[in-house]
C-alpha atoms as a PDB file:
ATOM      1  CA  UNK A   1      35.681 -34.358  27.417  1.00  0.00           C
ATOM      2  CA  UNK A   2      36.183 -31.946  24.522  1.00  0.00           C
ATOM      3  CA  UNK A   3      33.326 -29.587  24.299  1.00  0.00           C
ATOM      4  CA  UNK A   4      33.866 -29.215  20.327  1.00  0.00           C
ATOM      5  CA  UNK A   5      33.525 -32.091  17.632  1.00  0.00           C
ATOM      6  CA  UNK A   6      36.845 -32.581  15.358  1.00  0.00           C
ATOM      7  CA  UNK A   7      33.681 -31.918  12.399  1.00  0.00           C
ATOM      8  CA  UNK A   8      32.446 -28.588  13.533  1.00  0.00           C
ATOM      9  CA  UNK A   9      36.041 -27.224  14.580  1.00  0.00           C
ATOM     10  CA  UNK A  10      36.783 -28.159  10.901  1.00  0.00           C
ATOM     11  CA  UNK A  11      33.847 -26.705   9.683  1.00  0.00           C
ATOM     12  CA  UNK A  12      34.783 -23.403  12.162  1.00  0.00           C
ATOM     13  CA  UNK A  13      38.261 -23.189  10.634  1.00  0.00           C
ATOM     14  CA  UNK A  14      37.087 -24.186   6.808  1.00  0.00           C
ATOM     15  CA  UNK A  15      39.197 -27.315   6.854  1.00  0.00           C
ATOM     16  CA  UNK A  16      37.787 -29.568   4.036  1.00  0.00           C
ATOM     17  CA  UNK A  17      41.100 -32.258   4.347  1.00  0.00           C
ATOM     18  CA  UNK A  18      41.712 -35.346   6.806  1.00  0.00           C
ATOM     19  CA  UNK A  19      45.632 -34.634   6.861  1.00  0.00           C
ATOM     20  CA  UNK A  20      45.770 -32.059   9.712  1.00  0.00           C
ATOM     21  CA  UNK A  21      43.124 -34.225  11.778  1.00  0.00           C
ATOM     22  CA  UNK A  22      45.627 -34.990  14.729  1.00  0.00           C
ATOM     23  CA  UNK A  23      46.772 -31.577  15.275  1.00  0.00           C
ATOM     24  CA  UNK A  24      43.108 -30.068  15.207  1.00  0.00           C
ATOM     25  CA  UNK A  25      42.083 -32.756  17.764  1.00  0.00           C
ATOM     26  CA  UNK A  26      44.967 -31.969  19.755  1.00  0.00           C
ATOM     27  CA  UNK A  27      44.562 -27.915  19.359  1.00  0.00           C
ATOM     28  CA  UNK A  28      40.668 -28.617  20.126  1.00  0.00           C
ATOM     29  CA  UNK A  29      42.302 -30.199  23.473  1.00  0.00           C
ATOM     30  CA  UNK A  30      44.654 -27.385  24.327  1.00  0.00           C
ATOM     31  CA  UNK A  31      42.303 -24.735  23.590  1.00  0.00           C
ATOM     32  CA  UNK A  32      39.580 -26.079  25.832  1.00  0.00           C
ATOM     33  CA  UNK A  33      42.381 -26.823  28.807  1.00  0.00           C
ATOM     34  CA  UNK A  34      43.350 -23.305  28.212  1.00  0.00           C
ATOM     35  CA  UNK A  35      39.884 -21.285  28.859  1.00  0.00           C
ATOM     36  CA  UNK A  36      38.970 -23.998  31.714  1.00  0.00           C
ATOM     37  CA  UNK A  37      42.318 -22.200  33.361  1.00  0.00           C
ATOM     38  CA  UNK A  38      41.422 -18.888  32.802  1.00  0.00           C
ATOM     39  CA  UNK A  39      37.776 -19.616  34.061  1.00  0.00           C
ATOM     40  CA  UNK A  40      38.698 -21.891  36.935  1.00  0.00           C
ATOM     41  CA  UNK A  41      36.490 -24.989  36.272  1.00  0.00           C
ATOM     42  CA  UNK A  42      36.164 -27.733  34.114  1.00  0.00           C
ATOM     43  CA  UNK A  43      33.677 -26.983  31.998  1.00  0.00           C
ATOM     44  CA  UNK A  44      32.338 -30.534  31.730  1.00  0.00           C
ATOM     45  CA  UNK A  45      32.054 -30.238  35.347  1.00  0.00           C
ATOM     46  CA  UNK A  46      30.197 -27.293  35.647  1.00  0.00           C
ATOM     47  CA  UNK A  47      27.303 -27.900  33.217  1.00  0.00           C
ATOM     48  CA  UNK A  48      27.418 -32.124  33.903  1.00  0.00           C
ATOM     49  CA  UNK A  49      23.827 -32.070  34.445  1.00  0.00           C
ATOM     50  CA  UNK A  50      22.384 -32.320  31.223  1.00  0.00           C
ATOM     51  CA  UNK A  51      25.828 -31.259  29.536  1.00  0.00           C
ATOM     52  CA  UNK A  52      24.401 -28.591  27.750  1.00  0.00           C
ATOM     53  CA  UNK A  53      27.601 -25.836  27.234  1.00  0.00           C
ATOM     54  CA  UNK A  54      26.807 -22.826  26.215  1.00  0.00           C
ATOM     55  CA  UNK A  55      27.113 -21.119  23.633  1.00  0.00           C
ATOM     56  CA  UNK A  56      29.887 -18.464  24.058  1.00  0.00           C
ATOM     57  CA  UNK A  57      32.007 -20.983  26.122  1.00  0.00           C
ATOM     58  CA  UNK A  58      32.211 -23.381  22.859  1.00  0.00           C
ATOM     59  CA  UNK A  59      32.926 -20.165  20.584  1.00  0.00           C
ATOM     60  CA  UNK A  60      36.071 -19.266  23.049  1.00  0.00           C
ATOM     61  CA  UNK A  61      36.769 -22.815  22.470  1.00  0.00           C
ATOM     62  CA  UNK A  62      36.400 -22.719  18.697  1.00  0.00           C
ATOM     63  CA  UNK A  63      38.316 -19.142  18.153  1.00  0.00           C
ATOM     64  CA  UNK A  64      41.352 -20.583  20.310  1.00  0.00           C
ATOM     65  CA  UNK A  65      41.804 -23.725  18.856  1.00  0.00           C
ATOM     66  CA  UNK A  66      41.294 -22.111  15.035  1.00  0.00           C
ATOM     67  CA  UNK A  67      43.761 -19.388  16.676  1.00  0.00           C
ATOM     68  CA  UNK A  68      46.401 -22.026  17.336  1.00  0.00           C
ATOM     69  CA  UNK A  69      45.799 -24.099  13.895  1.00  0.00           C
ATOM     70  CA  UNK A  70      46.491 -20.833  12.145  1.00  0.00           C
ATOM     71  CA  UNK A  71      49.242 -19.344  14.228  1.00  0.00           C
ATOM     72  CA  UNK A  72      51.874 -22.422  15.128  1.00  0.00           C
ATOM     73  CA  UNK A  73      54.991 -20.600  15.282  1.00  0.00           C
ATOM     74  CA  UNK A  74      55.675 -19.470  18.621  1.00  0.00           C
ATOM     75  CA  UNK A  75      56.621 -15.509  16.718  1.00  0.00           C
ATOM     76  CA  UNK A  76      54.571 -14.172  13.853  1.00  0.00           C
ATOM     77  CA  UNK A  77      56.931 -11.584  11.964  1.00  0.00           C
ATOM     78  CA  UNK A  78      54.985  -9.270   9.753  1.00  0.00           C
ATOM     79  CA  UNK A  79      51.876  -8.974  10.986  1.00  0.00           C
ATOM     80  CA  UNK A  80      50.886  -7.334  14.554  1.00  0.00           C
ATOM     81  CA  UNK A  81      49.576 -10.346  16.831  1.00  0.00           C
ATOM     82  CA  UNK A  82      47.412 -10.619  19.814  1.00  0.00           C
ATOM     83  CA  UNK A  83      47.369 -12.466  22.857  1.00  0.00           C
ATOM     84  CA  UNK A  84      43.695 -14.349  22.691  1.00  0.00           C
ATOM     85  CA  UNK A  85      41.419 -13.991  19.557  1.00  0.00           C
ATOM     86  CA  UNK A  86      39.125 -11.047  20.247  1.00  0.00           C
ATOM     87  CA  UNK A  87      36.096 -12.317  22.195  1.00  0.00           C
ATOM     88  CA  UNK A  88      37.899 -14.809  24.553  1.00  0.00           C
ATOM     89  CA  UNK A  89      38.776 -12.487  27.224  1.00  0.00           C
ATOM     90  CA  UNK A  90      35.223 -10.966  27.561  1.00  0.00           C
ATOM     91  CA  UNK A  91      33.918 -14.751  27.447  1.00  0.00           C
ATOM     92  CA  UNK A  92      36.070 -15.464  30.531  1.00  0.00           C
ATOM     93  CA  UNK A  93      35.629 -12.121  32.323  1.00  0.00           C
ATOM     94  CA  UNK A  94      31.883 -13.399  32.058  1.00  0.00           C
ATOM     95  CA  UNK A  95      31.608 -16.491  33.451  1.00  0.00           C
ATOM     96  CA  UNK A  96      35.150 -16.978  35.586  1.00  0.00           C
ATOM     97  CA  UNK A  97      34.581 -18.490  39.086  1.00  0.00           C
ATOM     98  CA  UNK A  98      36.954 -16.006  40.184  1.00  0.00           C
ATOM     99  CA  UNK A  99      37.956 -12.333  40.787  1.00  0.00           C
ATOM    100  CA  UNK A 100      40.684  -9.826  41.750  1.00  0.00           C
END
């Protein structure tokens, strides 16, 4: 269950058009499987009872999937590139179920 609405991930990115619908629902999708790796739960799981996310986790969500909208080329020439949006990693370094 996608913790972001196709309407406020549109809204996030400044989308105002239906064309790219698909992909955003789909980049919602892969953004959200994404963090849930690097945190080590399903985030639906985890806060099942009321789901009530919070608020960083569906900002990680939103700067990922706005993150892979934007950048769809697997190489960016030009420009120096990152490998999360700033933010993500101190999301997940947060709340991760996990250490080393």
């Amino acid at each position: 269950m996608a913790i972001v609405s196709l309407a406020d991930q549109k809204a996030f990115s400044r989308v105002d058009f239906n064309d790219d619908d698909d992909l955003i629902s789909g980049q919602i999708d892969a953004a959200q499987a994404h963090l849930e790796q690097l945190l080590g739960f399903v985030i639906a799981e985890e806060f099942a009872s009321p789901l009530v996310v919070p608020d960083d986790l569906v900002g990680a969500v939103n700067l990922l999937a706005a993150h892979l909208y934007e950048n769809r080329e697997a190489s960016v020439l030009g420009v120096t590139s990152a490998e999360l949006p700033f933010g993500v990693w101190d999301v997940v370094r947060e709340r991760r179920n996990y250490s080393f």
